[in-house]
Protein backbone atom coordinates (compact mmCIF):
# COMPACT_ATOMS: atom_id res chain seq x y z
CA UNK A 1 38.82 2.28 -51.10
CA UNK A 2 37.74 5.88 -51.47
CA UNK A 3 34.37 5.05 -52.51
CA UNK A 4 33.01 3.94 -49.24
CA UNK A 5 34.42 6.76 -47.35
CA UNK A 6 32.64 9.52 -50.02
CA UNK A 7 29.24 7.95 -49.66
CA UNK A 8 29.33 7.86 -45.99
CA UNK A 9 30.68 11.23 -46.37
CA UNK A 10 27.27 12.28 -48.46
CA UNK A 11 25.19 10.88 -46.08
CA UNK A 12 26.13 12.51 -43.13
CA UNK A 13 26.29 15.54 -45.07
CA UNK A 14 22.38 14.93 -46.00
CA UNK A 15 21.48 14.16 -42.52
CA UNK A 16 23.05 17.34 -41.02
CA UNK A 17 21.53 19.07 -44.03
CA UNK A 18 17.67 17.88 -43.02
CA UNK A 19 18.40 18.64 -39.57
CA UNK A 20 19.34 22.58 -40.37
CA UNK A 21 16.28 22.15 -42.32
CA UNK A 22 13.92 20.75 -40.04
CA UNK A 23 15.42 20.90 -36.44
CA UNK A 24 12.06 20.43 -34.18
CA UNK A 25 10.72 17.45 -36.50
CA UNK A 26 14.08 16.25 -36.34
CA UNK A 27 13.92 16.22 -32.53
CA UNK A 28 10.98 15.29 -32.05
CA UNK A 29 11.20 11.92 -34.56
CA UNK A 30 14.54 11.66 -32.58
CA UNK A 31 13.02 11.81 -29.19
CA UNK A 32 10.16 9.49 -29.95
CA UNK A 33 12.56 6.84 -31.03
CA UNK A 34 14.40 7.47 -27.78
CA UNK A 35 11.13 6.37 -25.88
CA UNK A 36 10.07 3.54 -27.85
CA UNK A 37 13.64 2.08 -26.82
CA UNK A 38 12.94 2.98 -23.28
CA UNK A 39 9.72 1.76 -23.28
CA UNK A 40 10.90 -1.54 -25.13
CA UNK A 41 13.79 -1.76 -22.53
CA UNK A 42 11.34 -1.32 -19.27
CA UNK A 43 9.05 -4.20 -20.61
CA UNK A 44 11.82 -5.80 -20.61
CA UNK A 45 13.09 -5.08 -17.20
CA UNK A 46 9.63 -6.13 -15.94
CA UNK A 47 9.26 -9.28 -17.41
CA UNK A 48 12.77 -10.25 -15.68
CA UNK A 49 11.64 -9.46 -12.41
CA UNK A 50 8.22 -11.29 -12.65
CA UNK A 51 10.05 -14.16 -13.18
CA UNK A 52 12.59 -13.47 -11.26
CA UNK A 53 10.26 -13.01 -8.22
CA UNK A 54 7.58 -15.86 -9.17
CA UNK A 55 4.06 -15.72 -6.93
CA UNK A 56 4.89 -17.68 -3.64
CA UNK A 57 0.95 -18.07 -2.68
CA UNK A 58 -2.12 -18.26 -4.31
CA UNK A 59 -4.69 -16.90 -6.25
CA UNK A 60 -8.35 -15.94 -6.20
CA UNK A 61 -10.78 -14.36 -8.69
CA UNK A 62 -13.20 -11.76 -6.77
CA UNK A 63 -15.13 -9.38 -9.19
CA UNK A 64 -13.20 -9.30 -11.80
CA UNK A 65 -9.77 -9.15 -9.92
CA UNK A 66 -6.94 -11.66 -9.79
CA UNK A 67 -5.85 -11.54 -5.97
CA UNK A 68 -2.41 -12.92 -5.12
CA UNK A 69 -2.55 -13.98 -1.54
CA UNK A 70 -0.19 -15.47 0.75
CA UNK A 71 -1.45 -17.63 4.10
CA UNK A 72 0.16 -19.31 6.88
CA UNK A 73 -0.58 -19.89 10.64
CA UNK A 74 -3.89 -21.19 12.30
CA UNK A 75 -5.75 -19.64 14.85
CA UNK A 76 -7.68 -16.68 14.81
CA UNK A 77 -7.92 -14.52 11.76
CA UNK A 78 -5.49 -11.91 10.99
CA UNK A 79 -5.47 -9.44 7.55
CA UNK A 80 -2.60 -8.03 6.66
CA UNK A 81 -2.46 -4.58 4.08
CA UNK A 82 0.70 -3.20 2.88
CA UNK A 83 0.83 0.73 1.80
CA UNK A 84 1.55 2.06 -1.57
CA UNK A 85 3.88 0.98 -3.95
CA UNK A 86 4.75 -1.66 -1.58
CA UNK A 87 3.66 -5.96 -1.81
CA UNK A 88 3.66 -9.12 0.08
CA UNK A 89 7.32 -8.76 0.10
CA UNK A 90 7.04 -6.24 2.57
CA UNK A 91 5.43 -7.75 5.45
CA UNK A 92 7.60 -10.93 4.66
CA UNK A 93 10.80 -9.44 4.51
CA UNK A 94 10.04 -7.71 8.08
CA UNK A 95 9.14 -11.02 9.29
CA UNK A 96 5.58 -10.17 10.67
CA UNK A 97 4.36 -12.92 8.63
CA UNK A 98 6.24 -15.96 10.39
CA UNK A 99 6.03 -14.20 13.66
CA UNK A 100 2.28 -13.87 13.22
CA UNK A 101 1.65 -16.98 12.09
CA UNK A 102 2.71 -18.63 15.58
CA UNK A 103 -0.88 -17.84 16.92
CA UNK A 104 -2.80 -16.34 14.02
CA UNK A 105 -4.38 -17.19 10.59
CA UNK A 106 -2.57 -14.43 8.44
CA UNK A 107 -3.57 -13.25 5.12
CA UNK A 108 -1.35 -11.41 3.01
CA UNK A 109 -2.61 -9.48 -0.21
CA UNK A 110 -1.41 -8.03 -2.86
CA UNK A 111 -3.22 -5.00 -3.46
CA UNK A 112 -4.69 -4.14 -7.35
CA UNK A 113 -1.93 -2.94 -9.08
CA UNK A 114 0.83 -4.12 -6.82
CA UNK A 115 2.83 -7.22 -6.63
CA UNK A 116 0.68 -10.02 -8.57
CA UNK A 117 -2.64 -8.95 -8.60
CA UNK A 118 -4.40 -7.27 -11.16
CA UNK A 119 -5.52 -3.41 -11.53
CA UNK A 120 -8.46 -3.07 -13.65
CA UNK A 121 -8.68 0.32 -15.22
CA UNK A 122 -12.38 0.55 -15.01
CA UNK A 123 -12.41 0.51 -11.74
CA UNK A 124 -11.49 3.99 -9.48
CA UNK A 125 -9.94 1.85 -6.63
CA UNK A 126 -10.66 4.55 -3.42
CA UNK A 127 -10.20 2.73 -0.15
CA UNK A 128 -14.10 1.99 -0.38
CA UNK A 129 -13.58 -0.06 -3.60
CA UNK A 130 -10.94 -2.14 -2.09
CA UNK A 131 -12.30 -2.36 1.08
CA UNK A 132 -15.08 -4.38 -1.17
CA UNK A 133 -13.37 -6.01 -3.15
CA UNK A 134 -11.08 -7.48 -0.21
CA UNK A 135 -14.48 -8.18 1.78
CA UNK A 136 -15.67 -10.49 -0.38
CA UNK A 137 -12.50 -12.32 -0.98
CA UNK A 138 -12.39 -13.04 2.81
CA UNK A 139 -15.92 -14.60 2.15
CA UNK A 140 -14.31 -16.72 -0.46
CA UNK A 141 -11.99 -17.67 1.85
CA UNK A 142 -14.81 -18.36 4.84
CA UNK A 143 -13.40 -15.45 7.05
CA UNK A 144 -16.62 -13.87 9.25
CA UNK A 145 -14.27 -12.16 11.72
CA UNK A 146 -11.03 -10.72 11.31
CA UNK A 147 -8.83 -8.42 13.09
CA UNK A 148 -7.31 -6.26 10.42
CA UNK A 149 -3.64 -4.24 10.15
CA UNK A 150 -3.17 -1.59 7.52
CA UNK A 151 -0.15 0.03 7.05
CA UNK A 152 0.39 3.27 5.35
CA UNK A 153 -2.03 3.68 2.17
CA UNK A 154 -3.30 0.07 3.49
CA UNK A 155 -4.66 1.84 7.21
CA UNK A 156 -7.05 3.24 4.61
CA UNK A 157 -8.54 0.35 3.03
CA UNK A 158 -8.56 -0.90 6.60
CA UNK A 159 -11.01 1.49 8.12
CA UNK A 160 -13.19 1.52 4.88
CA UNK A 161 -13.65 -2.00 5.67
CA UNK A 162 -14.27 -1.35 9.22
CA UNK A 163 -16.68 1.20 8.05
CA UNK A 164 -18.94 -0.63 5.72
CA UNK A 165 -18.57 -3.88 6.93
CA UNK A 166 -18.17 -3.86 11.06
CA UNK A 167 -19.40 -6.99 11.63
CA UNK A 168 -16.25 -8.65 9.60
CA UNK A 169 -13.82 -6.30 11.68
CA UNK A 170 -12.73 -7.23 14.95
CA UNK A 171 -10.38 -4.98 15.67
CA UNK A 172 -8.14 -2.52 13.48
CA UNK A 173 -4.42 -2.11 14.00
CA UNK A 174 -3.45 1.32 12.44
CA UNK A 175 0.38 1.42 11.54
CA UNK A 176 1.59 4.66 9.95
CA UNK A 177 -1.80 6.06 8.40
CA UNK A 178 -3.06 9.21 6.65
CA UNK A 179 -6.26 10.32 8.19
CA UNK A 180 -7.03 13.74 7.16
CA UNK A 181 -6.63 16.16 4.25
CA UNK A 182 -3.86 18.34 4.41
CA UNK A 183 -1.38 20.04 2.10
CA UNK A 184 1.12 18.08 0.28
CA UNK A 185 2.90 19.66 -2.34
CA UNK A 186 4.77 16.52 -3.07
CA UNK A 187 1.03 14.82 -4.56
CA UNK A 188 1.13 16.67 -7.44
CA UNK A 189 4.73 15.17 -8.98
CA UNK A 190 4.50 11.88 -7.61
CA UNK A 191 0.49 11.36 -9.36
CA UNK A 192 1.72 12.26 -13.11
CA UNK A 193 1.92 9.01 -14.24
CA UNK A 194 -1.27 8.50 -13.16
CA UNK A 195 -2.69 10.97 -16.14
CA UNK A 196 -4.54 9.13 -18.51
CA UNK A 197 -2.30 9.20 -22.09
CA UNK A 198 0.13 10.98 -20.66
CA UNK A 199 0.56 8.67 -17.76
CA UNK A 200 1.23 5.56 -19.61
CA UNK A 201 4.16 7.28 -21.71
CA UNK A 202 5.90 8.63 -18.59
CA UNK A 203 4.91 5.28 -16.82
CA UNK A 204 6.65 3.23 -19.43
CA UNK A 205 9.52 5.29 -20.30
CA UNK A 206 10.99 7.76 -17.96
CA UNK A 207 9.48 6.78 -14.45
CA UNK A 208 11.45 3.55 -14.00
CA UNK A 209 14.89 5.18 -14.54
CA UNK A 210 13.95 8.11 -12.14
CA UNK A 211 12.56 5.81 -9.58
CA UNK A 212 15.92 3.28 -9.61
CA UNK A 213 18.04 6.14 -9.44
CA UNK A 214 16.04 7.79 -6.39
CA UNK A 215 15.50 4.52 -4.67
CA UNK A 216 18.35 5.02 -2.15
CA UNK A 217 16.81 8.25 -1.26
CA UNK A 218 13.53 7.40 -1.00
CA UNK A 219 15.05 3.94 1.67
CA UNK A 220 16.30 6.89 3.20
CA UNK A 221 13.38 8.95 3.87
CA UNK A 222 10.97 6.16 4.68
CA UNK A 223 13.14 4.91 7.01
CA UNK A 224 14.87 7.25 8.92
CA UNK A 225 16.32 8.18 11.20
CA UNK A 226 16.74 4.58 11.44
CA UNK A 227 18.93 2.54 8.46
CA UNK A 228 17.51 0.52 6.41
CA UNK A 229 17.42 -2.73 8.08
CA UNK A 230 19.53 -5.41 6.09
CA UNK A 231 15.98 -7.65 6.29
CA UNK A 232 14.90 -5.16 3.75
CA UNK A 233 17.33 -7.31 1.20
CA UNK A 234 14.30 -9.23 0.53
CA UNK A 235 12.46 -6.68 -0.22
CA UNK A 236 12.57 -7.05 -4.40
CA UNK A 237 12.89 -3.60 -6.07
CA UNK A 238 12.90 -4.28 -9.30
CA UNK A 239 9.07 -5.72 -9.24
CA UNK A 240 8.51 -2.16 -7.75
CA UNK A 241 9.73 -0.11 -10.43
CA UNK A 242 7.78 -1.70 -13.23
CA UNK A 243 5.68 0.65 -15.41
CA UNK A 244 2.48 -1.29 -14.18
CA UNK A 245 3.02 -0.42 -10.42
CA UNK A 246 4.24 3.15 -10.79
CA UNK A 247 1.11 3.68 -12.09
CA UNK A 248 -0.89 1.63 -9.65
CA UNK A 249 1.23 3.97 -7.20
CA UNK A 250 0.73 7.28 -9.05
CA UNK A 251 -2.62 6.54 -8.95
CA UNK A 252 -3.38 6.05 -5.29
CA UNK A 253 -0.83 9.05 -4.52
CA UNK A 254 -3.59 11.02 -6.64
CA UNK A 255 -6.59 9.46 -4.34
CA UNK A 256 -4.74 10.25 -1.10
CA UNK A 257 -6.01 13.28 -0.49
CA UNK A 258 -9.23 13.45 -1.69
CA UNK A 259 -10.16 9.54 0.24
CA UNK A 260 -9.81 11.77 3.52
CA UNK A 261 -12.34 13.86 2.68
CA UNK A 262 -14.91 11.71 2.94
CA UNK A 263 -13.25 8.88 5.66
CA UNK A 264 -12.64 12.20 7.97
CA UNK A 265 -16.74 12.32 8.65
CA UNK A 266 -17.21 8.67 9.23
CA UNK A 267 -14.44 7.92 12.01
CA UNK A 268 -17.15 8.63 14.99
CA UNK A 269 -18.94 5.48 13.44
CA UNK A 270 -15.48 3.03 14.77
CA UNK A 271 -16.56 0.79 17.59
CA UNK A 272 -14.73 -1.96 17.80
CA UNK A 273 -11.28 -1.88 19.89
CA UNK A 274 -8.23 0.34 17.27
CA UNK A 275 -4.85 0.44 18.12
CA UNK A 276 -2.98 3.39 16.67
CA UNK A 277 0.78 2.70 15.71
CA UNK A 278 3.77 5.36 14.42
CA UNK A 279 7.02 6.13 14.25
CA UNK A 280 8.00 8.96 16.80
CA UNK A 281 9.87 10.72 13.58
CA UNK A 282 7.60 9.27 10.68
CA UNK A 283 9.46 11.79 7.68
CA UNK A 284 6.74 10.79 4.94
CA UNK A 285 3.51 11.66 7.16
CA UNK A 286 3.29 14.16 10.59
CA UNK A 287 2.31 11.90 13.31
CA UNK A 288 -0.09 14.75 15.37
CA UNK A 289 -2.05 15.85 12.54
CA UNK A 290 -2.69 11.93 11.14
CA UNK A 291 -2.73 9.29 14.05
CA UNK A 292 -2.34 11.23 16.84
CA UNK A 293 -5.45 13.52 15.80
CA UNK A 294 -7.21 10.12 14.69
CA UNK A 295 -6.45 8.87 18.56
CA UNK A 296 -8.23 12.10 19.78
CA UNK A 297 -11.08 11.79 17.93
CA UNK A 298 -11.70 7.92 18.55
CA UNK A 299 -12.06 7.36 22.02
CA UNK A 300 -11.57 4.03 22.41
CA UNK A 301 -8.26 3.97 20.62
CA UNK A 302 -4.88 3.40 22.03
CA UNK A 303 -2.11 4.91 20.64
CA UNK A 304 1.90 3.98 20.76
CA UNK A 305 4.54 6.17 19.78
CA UNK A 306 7.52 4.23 18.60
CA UNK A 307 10.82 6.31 19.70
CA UNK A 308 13.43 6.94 17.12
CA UNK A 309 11.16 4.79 14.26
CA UNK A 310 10.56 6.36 11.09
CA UNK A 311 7.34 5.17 8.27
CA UNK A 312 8.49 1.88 8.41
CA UNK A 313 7.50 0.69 11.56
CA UNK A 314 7.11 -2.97 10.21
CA UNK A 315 10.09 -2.98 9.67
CA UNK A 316 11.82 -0.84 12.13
CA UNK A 317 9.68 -2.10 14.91
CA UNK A 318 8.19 -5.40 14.09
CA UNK A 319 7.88 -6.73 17.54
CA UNK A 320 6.23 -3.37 18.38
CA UNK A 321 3.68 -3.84 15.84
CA UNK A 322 3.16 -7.35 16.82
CA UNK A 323 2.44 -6.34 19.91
CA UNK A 324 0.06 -4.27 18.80
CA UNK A 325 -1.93 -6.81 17.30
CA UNK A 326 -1.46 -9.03 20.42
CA UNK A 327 -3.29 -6.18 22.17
CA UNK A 328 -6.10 -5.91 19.78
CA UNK A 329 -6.90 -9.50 19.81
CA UNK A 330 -6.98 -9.27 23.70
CA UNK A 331 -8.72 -6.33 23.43
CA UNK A 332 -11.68 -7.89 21.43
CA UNK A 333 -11.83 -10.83 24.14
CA UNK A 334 -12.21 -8.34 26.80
CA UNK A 335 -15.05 -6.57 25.13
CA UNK A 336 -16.18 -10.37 24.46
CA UNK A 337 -16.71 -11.29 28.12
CA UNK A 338 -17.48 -7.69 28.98
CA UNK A 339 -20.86 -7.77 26.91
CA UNK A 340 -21.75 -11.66 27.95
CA UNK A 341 -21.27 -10.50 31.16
CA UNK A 342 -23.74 -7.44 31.73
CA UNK A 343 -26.16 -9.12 29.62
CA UNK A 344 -28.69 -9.92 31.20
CA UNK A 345 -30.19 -12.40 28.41
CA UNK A 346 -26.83 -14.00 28.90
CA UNK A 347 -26.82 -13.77 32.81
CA UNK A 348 -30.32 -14.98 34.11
CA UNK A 349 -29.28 -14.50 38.01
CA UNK A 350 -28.35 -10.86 37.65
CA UNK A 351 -31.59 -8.70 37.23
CA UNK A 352 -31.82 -6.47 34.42
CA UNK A 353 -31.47 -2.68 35.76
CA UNK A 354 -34.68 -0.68 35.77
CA UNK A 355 -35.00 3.11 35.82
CA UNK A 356 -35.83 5.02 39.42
CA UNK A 357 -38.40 7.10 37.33
């Protein structure tokens, strides 16, 4: 019986003898191991909640992307973009979708990376690129007009689209956007696994487990003040901790900044009707230097301050935002009629003004 106990002796003597010896490569082969299991473990973790949270709509193929869509309702068109990190999910859980679809057409995406749509990797997917992208799989889906809602990261792709292709735009609703450049201090952290190499270890090992355990803080911020509605249930956070969407995240985190650089100079080039939604105390984004300064600097904009609603106004403040849209569909008929009216191609008995020169 001794024998057994003297060669397990011997071997832990030989492995505390190599690690004397050789203490960094020691922690270092110890370490990688450590990650491999993590990384094994995440996989894992994300393969349960794709099928624990199977696609409820359907797909479509546009340049190279696989789009998971939802769509409900008839009438006319609405778009629907969530923000970063965020999915289908979202908007459902709030209940914008079902409430929309009462008078509207919604579409639902799932943005590249998020959700169940594909993120190619050699593709730099700016607001531009996805406004593209997302503008052609509306012509897929025989959209010519829409009225689109962005919310968050998603008010971006919104106005890109509105940008470079007005005549698909109807009207934008603008729900808790990020207009201009300013400092954020809290980019830098939240893009690393975003770094190429370096991103996909940190993606796949050690990002998951930080983001589950600061998930209730991160509810918390988004938001307050107001609790996290019990809606938000539905809302499934394992599919957004999974090494492929952290890094879809990460990566538009990184583009946040830099996007409003270029988007800042176009905004004078908006003409169809905009309605401007936030939270009152929005703790992610400062309401007077993003939407309010946007409202300034588009005329024809209307803004509403929700009172006591953080980020989450879709949540917080659905049948604000659903308002909102109400009034930008209304808002297009007006300008509808207002143009057929003082037309004077349109209008045969009302002479076309001349000038008194």
């Amino acid at each position: 019986m001794a024998l057994p106990r003297a060669r397990s002796s011997s071997f832990l003597s030989s492995c505390f003898s190599v690690l004397q010896k050789y203490p960094v490569t020691t922690a270092a082969a110890a370490t990688a191991g450590l990650l491999a299991i993590t990384a094994v473990v995440n996989r894992q973790l994300a393969q349960k909640a794709q099928r624990d949270n199977p696609p409820k709509g359907q797909f479509i193929e546009v340049d190279g992307v696989r789009l998971h869509y939802v769509e409900r309702g008839a009438g006319r068109t609405l778009v629907l973009f969530h923000g970063n990190g965020s999915m289908i999910q979202d908007f459902e859980s709030s209940g914008l979708i079902d409430l929309a679809a009462e008078n509207y057409r919604v579409i639902v995406f799932d943005r590249p990376g998020f959700g169940h749509s594909s993120r190619p990797r050699d593709v730099v997917w700016t607001p531009q690129a996805q406004a593209n992208l997302f503008a052609n799989a509306l012509d897929r889906l025989n959209v010519r007009k829409a009225i689109i809602l962005g919310h968050s990261w998603g008010a971006s792709v919104a106005v890109a689209m509105a940008i470079t292709r007005p005549a698909l735009v109807e009207a934008l609703v603008l729900a808790s956007g990020y207009y201009f450049p300013t400092v954020r201090t809290d980019v830098l952290a939240l893009s690393a696994p975003a770094i190429p190499g370096l991103g996909d270890i940190v993606s796949f090992t050690i990002s998951p487990i930080v983001s589950r355990l600061m998930w209730p803080a991160m509810l918390h911020k988004m938001f307050g003040p107001r609790s996290v509605p019990q809606k938000f249930a539905g809302f499934p956070k394992e599919m957004a901790v999974r090494p492929s969407q952290i890094r879809a995240s990460a990566a538009e985190t990184a583009l946040m900044i830099p996007a409003t650089f270029s988007s800042a100079k176009t905004y004078d080039e908006l003409t169809m009707p905009i309605i401007i939604i936030a939270g009152e105390d929005d703790r992610i984004i400062d309401i007077d230097e993003q939407s309010a300064r946007l409202h300034d600097e588009v005329k024809q904009s209307k803004m509403h301050r929700i009172v006591g609603a953080g980020h989450m106004v879709q949540q917080s403040a659905t049948g604000d935002v659903m308002a909102a849209i109400d009034e930008a569909a209304a808002e297009t008929l007006h300008l509808t009629v207002a143009t057929t009216w003082f037309s004077a191609d349109q209008r045969p008995d009302v002479p076309a003004l001349t000038s008194a020169s």
